[in-house]
Structure formats: structure tokens, C-alpha cells
Protein backbone atom coordinates (compact mmCIF):
# COMPACT_ATOMS: atom_id res chain seq x y z
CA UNK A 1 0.00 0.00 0.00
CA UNK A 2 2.74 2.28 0.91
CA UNK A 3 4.27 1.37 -2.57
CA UNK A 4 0.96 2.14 -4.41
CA UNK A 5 1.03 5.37 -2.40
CA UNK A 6 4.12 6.47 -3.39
CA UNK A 7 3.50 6.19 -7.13
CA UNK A 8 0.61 8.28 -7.17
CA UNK A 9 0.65 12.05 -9.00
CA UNK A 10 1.30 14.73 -6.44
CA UNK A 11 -0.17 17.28 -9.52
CA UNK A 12 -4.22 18.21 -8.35
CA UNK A 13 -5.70 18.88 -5.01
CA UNK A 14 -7.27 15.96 -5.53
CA UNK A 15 -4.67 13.80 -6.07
CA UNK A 16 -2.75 15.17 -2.37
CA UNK A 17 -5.91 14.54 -0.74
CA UNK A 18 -5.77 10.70 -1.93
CA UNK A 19 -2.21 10.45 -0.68
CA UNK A 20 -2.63 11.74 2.71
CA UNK A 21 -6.12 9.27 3.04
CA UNK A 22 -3.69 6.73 1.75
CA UNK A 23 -1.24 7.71 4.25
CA UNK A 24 -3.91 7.83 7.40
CA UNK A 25 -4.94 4.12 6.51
CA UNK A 26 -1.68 3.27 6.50
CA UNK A 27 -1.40 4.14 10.25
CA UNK A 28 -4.22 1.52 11.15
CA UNK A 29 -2.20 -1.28 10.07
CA UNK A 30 -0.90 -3.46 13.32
CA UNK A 31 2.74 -2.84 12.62
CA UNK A 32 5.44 -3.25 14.69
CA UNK A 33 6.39 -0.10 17.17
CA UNK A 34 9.46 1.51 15.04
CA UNK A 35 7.47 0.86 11.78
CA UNK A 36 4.11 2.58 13.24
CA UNK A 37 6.11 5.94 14.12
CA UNK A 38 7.12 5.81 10.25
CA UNK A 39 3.44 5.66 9.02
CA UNK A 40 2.69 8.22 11.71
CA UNK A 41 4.97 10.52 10.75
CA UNK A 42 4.41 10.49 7.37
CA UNK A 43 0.85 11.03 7.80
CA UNK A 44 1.64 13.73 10.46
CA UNK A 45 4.17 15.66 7.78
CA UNK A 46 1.27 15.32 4.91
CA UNK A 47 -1.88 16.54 6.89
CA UNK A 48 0.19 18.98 8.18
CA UNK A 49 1.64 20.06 4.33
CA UNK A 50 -2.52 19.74 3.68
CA UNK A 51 -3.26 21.92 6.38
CA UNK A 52 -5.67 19.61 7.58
CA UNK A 53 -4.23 20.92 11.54
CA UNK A 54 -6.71 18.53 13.45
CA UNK A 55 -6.12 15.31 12.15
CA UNK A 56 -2.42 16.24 12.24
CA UNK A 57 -2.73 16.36 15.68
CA UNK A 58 -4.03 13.32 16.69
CA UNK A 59 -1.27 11.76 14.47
CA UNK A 60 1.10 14.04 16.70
CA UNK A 61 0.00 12.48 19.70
CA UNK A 62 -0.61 9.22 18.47
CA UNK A 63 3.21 9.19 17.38
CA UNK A 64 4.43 10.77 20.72
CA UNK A 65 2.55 7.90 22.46
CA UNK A 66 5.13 5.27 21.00
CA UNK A 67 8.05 7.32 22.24
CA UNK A 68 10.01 7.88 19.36
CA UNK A 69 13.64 9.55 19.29
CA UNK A 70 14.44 12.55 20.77
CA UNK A 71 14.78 14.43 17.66
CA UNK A 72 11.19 12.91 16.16
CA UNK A 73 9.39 13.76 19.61
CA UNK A 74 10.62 17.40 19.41
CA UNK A 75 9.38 17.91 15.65
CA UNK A 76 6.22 16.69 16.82
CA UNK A 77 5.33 18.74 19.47
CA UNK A 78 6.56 21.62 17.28
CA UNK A 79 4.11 20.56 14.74
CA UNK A 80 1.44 19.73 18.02
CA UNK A 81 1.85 23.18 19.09
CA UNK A 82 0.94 24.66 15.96
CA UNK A 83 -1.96 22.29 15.12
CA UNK A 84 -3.61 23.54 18.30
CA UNK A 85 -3.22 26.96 17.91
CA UNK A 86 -6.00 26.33 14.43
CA UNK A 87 -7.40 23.01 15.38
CA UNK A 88 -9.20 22.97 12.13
CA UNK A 89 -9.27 20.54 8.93
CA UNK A 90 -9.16 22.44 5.69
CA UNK A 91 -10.10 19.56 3.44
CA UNK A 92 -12.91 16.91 3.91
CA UNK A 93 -11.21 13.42 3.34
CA UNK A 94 -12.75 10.23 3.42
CA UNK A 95 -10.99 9.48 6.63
CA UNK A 96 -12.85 8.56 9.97
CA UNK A 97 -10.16 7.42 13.01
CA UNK A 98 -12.67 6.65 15.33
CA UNK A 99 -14.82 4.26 12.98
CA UNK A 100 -13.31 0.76 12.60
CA UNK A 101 -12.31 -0.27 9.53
CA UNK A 102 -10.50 -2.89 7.24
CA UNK A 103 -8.89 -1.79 4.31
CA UNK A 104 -10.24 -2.96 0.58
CA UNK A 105 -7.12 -5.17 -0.94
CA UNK A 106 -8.04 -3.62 -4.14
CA UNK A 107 -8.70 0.10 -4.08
CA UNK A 108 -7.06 0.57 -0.55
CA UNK A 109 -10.38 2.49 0.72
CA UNK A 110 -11.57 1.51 4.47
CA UNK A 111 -14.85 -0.73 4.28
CA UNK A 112 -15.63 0.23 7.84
CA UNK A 113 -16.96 -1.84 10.35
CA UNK A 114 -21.08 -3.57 9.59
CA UNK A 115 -20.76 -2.40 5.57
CA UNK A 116 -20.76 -5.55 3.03
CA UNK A 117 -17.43 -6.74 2.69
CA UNK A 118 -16.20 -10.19 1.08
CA UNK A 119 -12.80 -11.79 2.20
CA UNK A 120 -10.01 -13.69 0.37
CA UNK A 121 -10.60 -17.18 2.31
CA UNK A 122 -6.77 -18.09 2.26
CA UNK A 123 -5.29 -14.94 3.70
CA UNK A 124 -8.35 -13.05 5.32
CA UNK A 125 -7.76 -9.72 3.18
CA UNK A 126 -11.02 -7.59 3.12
CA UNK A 127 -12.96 -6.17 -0.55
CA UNK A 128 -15.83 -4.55 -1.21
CA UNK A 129 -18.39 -6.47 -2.73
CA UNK A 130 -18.10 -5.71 -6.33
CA UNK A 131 -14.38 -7.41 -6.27
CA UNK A 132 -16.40 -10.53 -5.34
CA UNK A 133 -15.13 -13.69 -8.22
CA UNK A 134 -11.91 -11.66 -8.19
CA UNK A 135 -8.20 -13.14 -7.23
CA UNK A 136 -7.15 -11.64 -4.15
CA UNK A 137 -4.06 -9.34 -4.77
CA UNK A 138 -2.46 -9.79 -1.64
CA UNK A 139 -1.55 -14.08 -2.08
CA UNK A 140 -2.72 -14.47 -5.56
CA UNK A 141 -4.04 -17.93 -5.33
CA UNK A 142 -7.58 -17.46 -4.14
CA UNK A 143 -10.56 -16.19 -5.56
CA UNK A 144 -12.26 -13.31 -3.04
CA UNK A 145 -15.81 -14.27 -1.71
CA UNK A 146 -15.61 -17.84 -2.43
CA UNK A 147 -16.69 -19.77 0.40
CA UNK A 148 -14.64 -22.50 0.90
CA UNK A 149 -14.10 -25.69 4.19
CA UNK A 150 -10.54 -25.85 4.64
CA UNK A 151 -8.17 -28.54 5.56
CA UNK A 152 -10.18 -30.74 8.05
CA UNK A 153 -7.96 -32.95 9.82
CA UNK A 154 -10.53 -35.80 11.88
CA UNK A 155 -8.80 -38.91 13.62
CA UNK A 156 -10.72 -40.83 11.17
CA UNK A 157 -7.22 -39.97 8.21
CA UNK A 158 -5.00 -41.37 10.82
CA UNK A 159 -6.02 -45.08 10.49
């Protein structure tokens, strides 16, 4: 995702806007510690860049929750500071922290919690219905949606 991120134009509004949404998602991943302050403060840099000063903030203090370096925390609460002096969001993005959500293999949009989703059985990777019949694009080897047993193991194959 981070990859896909990177390759998009930087040219329109438009196009920023879908790199910094990119970039919040990004932050909901589990990841380890020293990879989430990455994500954070590359979301934290781009809101900020955005002037979206609210959500920057809570990726501020999101990232100074982890207890980064010395040098990261202090950039942060600079850019803190200045986020809560105009606690504001100057673009609408389609971005909600506080609603759960799984990210769409395909599109990487959030398909938040009780919406239709369909799942790659192998792997678990969430889509949004219409990518139902589809091979997943995370393992490649199953089709999304299908609904499929497993490997059953029963005492009854050890005979």
C-alpha cells in the first residue's frame, strides 16, 4: 500500500488529498512499534503540508505515544503546538479514526466496520463487494468471496 502510495501524482488537489487518506490508513495497520512511528509521521508531515491541523494532531500524539527519538518527539510537538493553535481541517477526506475499519485489498479504501465486505478465504484480506469472483491481490491464489471448508484434519485420516 505504501508502494501504491508512493507512485501516485502529487499534480491536483485531488490527487494530495488521496495520498494523505492513503497515508492515514496506513497508520491503522498493526505494525510493529518503530514501523508505526514511520506511518505516523508520514501522515503527520502530509496533513500537516494539507493543512488539515486537526487530524495532524491526533497523528502528533498518536506518534508521541510510541516514544520515538528525541529528535522525532521534538518535531512533533513543534508541529502539536501549531496544530492547536487552528485546530481545524481544511479539506474533507474520506478518513474517519474513530470508525473501525478494514482496508479494501483492491482500491485501498476503508470498508468500515457492519458495511458488506467479502474476504479472500486463504489470507483473510477484506474487498468490497463488487471485487467478489476476483483473485485476491495480496496471495494471488484465491478467488475473493468464495466460500470455501478448509483442511479438516478428523482422527478418522489417521487409520
Amino acid at each position: 500500500m505504501e508502494t501504491a502510495r508512493k507512485e501516485l501524482p502529487k499534480n491536483t488537489l485531488e490527487e494530495q488529498k488521496r495520498i494523505c487518506e492513503m497515508a492515514a490508513y496506513f497508520t491503522h495497520c498493526n505494525l510493529q512499534p518503530v514501523h508505526q512511528i514511520l506511518t505516523l509521521r508520514t501522515a503527520l508531515n502530509l496533513f500537516f503540508k494539507l493543512k488539515n491541523y486537526k487530524t495532524a494532531a491526533s497523528f502528533a500524539r498518536r506518534l508521541l505515544e510510541l516514544g520515538p527519538r528525541l529528535e522525532v518527539a521534538q518535531q512533533a510537538r513543534k508541529i502539536l503546538q501549531a496544530c492547536d493553535k487552528n485546530p481545524t481541517d481544511e479539506h474533507q477526506l474520506l478518513y474517519d479514526e474513530h470508525n473501525p475499519f478494514a482496508l479494501c485489498g483492491q482500491t485501498y479504501k476503508p470498508v468500515y466496520r457492519g458495511k458488506p465486505e467479502e474476504k479472500c478465504p486463504l489470507c483473510g484480506t477484506s474487498y468490497m463487494p463488487n471485487f467478489k469472483g476476483t483473485v485476491c491481490t495480496v496471495c494471488s491464489v484465491a478467488e475473493v468471496g468464495l466460500d470455501c471448508v478448509g483442511l479438516r484434519i478428523s482422527s478418522h485420516h489417521f487409520r
